[in-house]
C-alpha atoms as a PDB file:
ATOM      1  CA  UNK A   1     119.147  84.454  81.985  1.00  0.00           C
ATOM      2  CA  UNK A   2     122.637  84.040  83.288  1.00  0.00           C
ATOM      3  CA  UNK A   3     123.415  85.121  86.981  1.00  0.00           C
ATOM      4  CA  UNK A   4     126.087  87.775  85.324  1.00  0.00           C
ATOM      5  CA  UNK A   5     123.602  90.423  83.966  1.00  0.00           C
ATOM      6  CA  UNK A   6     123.607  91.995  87.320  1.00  0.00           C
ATOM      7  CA  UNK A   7     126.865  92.908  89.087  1.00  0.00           C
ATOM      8  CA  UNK A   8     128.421  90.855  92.231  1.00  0.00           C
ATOM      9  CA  UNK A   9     127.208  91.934  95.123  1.00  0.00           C
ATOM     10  CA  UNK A  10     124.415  94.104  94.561  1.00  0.00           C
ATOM     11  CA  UNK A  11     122.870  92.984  98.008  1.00  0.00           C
ATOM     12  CA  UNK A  12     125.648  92.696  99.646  1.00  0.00           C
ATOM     13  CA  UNK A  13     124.923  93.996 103.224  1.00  0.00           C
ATOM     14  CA  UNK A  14     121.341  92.570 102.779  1.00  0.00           C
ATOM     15  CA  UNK A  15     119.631  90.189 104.836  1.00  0.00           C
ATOM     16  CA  UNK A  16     116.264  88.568 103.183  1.00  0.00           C
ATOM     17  CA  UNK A  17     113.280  86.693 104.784  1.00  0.00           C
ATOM     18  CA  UNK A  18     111.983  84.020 102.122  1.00  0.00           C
ATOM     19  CA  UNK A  19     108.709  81.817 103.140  1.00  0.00           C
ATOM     20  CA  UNK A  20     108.115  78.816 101.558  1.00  0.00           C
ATOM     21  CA  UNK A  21     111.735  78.823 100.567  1.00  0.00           C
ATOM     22  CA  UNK A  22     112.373  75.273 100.786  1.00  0.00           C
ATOM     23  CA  UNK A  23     111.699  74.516  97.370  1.00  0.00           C
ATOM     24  CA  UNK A  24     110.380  75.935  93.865  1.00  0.00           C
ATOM     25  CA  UNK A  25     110.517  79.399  92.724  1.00  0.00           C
ATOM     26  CA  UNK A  26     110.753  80.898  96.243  1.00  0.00           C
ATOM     27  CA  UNK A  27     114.148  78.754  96.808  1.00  0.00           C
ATOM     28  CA  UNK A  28     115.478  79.954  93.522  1.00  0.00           C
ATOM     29  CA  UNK A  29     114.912  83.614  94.615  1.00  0.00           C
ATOM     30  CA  UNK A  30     116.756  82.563  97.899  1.00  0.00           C
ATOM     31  CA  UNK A  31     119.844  81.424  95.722  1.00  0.00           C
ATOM     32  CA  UNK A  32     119.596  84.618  93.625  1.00  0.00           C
ATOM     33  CA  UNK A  33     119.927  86.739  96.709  1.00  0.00           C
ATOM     34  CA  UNK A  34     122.732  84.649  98.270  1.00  0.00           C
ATOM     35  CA  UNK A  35     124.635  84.389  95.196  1.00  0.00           C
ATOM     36  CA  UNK A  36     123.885  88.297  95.264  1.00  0.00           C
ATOM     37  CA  UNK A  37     125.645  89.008  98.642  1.00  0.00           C
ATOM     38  CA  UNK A  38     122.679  88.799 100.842  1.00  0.00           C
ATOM     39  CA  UNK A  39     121.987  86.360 104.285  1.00  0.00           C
ATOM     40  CA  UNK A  40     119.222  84.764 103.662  1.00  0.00           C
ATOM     41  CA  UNK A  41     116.540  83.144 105.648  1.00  0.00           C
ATOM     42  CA  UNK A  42     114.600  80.242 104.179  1.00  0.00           C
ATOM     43  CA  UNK A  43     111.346  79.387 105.954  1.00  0.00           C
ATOM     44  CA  UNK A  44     109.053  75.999 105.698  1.00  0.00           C
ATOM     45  CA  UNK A  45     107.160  73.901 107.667  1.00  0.00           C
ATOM     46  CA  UNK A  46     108.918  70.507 106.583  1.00  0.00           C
ATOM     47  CA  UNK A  47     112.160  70.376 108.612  1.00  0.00           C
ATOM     48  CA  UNK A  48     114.417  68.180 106.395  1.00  0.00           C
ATOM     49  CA  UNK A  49     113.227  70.065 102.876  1.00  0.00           C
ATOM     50  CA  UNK A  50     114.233  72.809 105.116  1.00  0.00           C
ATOM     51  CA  UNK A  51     117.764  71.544 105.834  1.00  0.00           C
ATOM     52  CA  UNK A  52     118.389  70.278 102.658  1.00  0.00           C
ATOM     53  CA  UNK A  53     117.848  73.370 100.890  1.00  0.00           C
ATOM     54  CA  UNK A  54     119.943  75.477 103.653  1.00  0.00           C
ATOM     55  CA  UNK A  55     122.842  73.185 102.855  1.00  0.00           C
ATOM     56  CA  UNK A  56     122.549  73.776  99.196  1.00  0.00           C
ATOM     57  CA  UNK A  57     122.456  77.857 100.148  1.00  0.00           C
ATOM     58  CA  UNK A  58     125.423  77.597 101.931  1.00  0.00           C
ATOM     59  CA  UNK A  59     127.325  76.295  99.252  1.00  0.00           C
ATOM     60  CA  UNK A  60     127.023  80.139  98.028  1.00  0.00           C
ATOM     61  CA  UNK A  61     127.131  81.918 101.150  1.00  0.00           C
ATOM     62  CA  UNK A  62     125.235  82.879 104.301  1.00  0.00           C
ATOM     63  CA  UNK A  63     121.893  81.015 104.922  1.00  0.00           C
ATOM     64  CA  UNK A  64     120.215  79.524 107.531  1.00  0.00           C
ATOM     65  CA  UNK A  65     116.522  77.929 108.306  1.00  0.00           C
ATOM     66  CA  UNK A  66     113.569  78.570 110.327  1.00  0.00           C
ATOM     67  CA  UNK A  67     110.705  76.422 110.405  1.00  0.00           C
ATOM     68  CA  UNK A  68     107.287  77.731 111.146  1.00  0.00           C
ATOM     69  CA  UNK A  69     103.605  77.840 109.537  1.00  0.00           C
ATOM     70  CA  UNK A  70     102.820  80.477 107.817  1.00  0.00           C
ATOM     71  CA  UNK A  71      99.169  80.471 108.805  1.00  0.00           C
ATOM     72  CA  UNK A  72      99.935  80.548 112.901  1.00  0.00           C
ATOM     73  CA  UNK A  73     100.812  84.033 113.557  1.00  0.00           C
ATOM     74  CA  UNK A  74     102.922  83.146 116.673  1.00  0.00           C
ATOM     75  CA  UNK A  75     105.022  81.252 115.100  1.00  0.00           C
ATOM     76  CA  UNK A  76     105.656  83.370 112.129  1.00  0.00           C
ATOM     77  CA  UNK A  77     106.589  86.488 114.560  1.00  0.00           C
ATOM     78  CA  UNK A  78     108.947  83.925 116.866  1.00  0.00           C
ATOM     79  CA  UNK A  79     111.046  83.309 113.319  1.00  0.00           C
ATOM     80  CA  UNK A  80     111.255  86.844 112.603  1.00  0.00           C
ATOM     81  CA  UNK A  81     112.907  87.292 115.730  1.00  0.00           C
ATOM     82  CA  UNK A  82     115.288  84.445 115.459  1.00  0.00           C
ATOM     83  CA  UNK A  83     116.330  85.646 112.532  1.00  0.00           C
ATOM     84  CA  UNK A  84     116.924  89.636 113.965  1.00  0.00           C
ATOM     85  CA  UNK A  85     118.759  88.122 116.640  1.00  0.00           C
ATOM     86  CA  UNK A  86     120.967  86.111 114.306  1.00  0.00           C
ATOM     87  CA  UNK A  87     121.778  88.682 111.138  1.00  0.00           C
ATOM     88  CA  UNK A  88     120.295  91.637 112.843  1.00  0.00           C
ATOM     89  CA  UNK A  89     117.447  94.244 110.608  1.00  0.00           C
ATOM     90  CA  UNK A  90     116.349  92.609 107.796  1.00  0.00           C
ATOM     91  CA  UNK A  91     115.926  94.388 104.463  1.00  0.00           C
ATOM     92  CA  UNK A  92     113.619  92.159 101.887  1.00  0.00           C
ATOM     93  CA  UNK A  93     111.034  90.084 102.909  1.00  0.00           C
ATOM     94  CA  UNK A  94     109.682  87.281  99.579  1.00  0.00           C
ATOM     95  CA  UNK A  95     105.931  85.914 100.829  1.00  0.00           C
ATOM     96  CA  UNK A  96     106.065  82.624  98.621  1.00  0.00           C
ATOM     97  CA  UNK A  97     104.150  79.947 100.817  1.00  0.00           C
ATOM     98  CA  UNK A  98     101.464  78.892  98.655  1.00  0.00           C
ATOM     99  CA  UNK A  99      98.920  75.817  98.353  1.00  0.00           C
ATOM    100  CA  UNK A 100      97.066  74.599  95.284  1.00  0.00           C
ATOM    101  CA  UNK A 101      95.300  71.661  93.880  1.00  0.00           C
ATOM    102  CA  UNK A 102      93.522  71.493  90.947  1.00  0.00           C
ATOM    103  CA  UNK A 103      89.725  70.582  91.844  1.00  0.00           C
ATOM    104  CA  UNK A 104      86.258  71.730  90.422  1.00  0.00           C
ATOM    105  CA  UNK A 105      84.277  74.150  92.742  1.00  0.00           C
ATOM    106  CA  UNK A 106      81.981  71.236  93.219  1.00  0.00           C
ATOM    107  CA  UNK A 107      84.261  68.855  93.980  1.00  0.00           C
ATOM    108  CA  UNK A 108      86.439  70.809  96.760  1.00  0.00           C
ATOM    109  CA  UNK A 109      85.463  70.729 100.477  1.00  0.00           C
ATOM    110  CA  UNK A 110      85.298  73.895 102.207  1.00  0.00           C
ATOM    111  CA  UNK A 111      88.274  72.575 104.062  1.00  0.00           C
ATOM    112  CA  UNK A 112      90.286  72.426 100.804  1.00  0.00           C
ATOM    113  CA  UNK A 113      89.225  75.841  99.569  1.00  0.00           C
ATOM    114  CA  UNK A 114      90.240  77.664 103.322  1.00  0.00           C
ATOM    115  CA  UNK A 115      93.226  75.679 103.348  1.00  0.00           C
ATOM    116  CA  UNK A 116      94.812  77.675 100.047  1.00  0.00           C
ATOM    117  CA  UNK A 117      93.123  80.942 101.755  1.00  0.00           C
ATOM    118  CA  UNK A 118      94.946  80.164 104.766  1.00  0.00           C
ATOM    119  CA  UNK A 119      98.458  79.631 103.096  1.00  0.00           C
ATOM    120  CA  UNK A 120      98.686  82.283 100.702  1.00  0.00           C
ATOM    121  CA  UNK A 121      96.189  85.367 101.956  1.00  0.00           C
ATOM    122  CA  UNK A 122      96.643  84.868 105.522  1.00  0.00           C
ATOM    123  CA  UNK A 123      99.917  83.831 105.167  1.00  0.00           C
ATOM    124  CA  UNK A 124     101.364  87.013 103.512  1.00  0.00           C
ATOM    125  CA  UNK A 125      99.757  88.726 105.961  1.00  0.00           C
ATOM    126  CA  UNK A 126     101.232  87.111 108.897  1.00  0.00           C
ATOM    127  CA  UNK A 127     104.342  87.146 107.194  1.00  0.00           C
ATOM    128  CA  UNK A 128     104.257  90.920 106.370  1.00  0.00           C
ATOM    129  CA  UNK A 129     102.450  92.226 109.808  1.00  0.00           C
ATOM    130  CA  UNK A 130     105.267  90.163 111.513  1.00  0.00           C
ATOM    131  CA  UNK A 131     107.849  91.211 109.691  1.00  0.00           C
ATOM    132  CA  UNK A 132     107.164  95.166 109.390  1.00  0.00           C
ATOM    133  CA  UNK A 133     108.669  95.656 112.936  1.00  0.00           C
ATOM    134  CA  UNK A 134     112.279  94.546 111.271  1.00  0.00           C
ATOM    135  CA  UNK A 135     111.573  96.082 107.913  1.00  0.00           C
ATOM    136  CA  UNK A 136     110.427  99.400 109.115  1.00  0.00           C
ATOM    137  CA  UNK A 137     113.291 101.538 107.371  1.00  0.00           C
ATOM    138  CA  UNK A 138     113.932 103.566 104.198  1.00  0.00           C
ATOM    139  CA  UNK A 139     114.916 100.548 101.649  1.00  0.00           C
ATOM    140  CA  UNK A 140     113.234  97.855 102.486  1.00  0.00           C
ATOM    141  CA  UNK A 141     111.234  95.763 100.569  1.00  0.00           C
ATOM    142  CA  UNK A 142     108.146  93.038 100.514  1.00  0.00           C
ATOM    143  CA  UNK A 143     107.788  91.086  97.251  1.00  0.00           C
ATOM    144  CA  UNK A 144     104.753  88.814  97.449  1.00  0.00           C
ATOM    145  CA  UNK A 145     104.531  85.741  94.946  1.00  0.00           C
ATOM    146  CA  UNK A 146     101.423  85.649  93.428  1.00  0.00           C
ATOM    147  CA  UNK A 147      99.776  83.963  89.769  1.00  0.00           C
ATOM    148  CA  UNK A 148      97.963  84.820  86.401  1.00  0.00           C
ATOM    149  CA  UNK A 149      94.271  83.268  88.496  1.00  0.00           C
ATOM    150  CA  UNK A 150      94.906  86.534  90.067  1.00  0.00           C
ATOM    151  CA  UNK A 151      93.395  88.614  87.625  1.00  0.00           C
ATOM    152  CA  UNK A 152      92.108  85.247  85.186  1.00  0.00           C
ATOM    153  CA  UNK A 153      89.062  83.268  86.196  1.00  0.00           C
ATOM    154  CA  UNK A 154      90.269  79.820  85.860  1.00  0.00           C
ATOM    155  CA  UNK A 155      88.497  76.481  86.025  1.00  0.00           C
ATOM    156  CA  UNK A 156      89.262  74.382  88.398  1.00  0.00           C
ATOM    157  CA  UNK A 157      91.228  76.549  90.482  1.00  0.00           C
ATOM    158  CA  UNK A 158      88.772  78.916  92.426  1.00  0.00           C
ATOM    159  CA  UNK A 159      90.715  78.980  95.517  1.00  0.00           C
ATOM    160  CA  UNK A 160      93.762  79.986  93.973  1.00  0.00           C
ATOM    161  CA  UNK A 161      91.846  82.621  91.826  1.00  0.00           C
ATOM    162  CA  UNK A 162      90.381  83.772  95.062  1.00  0.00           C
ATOM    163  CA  UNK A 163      93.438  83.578  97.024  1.00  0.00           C
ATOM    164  CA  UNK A 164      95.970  85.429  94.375  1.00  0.00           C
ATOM    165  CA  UNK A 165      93.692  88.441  94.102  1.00  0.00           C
ATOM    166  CA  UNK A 166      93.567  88.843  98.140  1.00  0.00           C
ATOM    167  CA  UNK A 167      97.292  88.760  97.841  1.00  0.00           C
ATOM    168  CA  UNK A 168      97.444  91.229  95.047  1.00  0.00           C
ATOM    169  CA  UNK A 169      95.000  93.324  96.906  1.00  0.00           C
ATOM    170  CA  UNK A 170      97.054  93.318 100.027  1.00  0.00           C
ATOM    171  CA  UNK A 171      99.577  94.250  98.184  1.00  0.00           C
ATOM    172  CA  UNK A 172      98.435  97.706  97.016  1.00  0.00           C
ATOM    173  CA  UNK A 173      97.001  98.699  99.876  1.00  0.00           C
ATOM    174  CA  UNK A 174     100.188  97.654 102.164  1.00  0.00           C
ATOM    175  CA  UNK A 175     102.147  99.912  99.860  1.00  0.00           C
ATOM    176  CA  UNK A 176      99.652 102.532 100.353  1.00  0.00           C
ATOM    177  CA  UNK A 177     100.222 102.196 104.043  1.00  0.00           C
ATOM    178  CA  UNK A 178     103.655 101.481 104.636  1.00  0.00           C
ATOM    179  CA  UNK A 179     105.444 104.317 101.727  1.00  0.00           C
ATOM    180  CA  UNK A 180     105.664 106.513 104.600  1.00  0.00           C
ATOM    181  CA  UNK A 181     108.091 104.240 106.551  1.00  0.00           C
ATOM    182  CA  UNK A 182     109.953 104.060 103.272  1.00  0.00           C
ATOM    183  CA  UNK A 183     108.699 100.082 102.744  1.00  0.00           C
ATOM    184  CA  UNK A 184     108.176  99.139  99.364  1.00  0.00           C
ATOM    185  CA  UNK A 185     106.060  96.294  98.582  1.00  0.00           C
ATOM    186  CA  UNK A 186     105.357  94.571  94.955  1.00  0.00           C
ATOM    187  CA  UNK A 187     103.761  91.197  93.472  1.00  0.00           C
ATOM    188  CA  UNK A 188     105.447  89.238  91.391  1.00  0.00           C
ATOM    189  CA  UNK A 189     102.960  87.114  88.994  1.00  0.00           C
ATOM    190  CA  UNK A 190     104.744  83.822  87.328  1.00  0.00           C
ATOM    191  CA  UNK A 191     104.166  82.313  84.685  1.00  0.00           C
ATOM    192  CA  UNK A 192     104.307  78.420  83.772  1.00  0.00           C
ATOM    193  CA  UNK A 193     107.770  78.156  85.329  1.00  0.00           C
ATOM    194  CA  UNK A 194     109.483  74.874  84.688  1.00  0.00           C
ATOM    195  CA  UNK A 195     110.564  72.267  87.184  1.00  0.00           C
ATOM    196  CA  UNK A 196     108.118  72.979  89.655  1.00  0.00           C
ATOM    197  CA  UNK A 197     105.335  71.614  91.596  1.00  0.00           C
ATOM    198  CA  UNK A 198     102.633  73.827  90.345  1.00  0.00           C
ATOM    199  CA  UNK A 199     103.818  72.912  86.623  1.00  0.00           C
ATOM    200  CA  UNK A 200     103.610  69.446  87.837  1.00  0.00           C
ATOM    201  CA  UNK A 201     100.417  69.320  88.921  1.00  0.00           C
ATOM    202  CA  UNK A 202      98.763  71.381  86.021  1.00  0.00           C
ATOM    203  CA  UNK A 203     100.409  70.131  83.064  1.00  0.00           C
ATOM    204  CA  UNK A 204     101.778  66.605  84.571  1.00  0.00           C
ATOM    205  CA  UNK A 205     102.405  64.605  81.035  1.00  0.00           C
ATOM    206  CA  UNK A 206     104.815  65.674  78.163  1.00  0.00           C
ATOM    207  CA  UNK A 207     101.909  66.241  76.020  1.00  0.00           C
ATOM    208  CA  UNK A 208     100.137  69.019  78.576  1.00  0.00           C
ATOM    209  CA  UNK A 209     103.466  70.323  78.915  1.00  0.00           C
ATOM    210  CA  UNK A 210     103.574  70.979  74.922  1.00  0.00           C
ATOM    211  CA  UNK A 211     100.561  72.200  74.838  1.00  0.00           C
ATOM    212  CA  UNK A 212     101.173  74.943  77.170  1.00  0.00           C
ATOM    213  CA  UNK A 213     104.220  76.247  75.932  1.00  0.00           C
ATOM    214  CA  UNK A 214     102.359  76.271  72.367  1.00  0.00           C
ATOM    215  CA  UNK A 215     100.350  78.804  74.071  1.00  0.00           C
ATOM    216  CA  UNK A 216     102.902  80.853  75.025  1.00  0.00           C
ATOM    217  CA  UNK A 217     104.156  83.737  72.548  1.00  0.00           C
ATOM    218  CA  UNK A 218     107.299  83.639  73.711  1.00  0.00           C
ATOM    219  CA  UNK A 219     106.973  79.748  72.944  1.00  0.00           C
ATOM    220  CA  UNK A 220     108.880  78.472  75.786  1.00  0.00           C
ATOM    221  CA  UNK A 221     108.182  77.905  79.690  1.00  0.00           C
ATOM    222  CA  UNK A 222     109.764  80.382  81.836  1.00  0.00           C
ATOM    223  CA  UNK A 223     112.663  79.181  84.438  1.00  0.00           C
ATOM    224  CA  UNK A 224     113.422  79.744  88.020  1.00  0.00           C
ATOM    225  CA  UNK A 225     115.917  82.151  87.498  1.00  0.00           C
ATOM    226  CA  UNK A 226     113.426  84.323  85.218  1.00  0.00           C
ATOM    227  CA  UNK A 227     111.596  85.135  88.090  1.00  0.00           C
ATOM    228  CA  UNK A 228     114.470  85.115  90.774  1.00  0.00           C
ATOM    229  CA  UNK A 229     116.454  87.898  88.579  1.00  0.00           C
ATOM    230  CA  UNK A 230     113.099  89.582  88.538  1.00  0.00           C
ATOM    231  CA  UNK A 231     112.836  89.431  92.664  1.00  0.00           C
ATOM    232  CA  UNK A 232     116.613  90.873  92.461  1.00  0.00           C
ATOM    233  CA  UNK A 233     116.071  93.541  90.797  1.00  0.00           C
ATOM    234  CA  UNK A 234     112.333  94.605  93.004  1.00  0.00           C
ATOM    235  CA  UNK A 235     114.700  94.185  95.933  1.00  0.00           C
ATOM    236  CA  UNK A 236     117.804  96.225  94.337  1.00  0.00           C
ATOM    237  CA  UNK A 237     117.888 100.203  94.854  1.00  0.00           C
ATOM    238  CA  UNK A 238     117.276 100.031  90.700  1.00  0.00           C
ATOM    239  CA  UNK A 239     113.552  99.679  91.446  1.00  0.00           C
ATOM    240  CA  UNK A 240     113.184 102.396  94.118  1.00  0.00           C
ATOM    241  CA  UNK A 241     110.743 103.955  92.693  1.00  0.00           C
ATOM    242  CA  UNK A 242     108.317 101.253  92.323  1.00  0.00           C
ATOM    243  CA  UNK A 243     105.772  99.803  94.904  1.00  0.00           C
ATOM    244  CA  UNK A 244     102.450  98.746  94.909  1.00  0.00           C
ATOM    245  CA  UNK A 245     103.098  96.823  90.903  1.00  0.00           C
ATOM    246  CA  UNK A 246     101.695  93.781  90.015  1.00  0.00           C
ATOM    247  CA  UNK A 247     104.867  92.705  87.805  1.00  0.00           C
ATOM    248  CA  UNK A 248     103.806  90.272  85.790  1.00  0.00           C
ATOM    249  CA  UNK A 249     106.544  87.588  84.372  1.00  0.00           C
ATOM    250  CA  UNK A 250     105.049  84.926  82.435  1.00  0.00           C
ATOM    251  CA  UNK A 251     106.087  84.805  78.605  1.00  0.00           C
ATOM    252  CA  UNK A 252     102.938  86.445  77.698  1.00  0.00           C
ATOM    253  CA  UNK A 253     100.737  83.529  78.680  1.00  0.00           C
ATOM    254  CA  UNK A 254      97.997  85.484  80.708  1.00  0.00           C
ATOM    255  CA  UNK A 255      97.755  88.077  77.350  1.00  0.00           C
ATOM    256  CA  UNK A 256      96.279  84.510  75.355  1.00  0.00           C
ATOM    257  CA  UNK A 257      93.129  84.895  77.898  1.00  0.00           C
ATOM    258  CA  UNK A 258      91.973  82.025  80.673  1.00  0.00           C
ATOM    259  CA  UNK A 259      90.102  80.089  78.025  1.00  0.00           C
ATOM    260  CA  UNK A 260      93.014  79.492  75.896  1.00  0.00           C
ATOM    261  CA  UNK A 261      94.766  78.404  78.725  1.00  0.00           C
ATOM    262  CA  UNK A 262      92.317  75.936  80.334  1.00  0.00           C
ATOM    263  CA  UNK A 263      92.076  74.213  76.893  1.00  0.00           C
ATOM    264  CA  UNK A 264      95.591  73.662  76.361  1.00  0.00           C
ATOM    265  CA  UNK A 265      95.623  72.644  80.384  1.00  0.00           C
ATOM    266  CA  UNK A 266      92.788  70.060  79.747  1.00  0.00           C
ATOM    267  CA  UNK A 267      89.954  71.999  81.700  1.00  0.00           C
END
């Protein structure tokens, strides 16, 4: 979809808080919302990703970049304030940190499997506990990234499957507790999306890659700015009304069922 079907500006005003925002999907929502009038702040753990992707924000307006882990609460909550003291109350927070690997039950350590727990359950967490004390206003609004293994059992990926529904679970009940402080908070559930990592990893030859989109009813592998236009309009005043949604985004891939999916992924 092209950048026009929403008008200039519509977060003008804004500022956003996007972890993991160094690269992938969560970097393309950062662009969206910088394109759209917003300061953004891009969060990572490796420095120069970090940098390089701030300098390629700039290039459309207001960014700047905060490391920090995701899993080490401190940290999280010292970024937060870094960023209050630089574009003061912040308005939309994106929880996009994420870890996968594809690996058999049997074959992953319990190391491996809390790692992925870590980044994305405890993560979003820490990222939303930490950031409620800036977000606590009529408005504002959490959008957590989350993934089809939510709510499909998939081989090979039990962490993730585990780890996606504790987001999506946090989720709901977040926007159970926080409505009353007028803080909306949503999941957005991609799709295979194109030029990323995960992609890369689970479909990593031209012929996995085929066989996936030949999967997908809408016969084609969603983009970045699919889901970034999506995260716009969650974080716009058009979706006021909505909180606690699991929006899913994916071509129609999870309606196919996890079986379909592992064969054309090989599993």
């Amino acid at each position: 979809m092209a950048d026009g079907i929403f008008k200039d500006g519509l977060l003008a005003g804004k500022v956003a808080f996007v972890t993991g925002g160094s690269s992938g999907i969560n970097l393309g929502i950062a662009e969206r919302f910088v394109k759209a009038g917003a300061k953004v702040v891009i969060n990572g753990r490796n420095v120069e990703k970090l940098e390089g992707a701030v300098k390629g924000l700039q290039a459309h307006g207001t960014a700047m970049g905060l490391p920090a882990d995701v899993r080490d609460y401190a940290s999280v909550e010292k970024a937060f304030q870094t960023a209050h003291e630089a574009y003061g109350e912040i308005d939309i927070l994106v929880c996009g940190a994420a870890g996968n690997f594809p690996a058999p039950a049997l074959a992953m350590s319990s190391n491996g499997f809390k790692a992925v727990m870590d980044i994305d359950v405890l993560g979003t967490f820490n990222a939303c506990r930490a950031g409620f004390e800036h977000l606590r206003k009529p408005g504002a609004t959490v959008i957590n990234i989350s993934a089809p293994q939510a709510y499909l059992p998939t081989a090979m990926q039990a962490h993730v499957c585990a780890a996606k529904a504790g987001v999506d679970m946090l989720t709901r009940v977040l926007a159970i507790e926080w409505g009353s402080a007028g803080v909306r908070i949503n999941s957005i559930s991609p799709g295979p999306i194109d030029d990323t990592e995960g992609m890369r990893r689970l479909a990593p030859t031209p012929e996995s890659r085929e066989k996936v989109i030949g999967t997908l009813p809408l016969q084609r592998m969603g983009s970045k700015s699919d889901i970034s236009n999506l995260a716009l309009f969650l974080a716009s005043d058009a979706a006021s009304y909505i909180t606690g949604s699991i929006m899913v985004c994916d071509g129609g891939w999870s309606l196919m069922g996890s079986g379909v999916l592992m064969q054309a992924l090989g599993g």
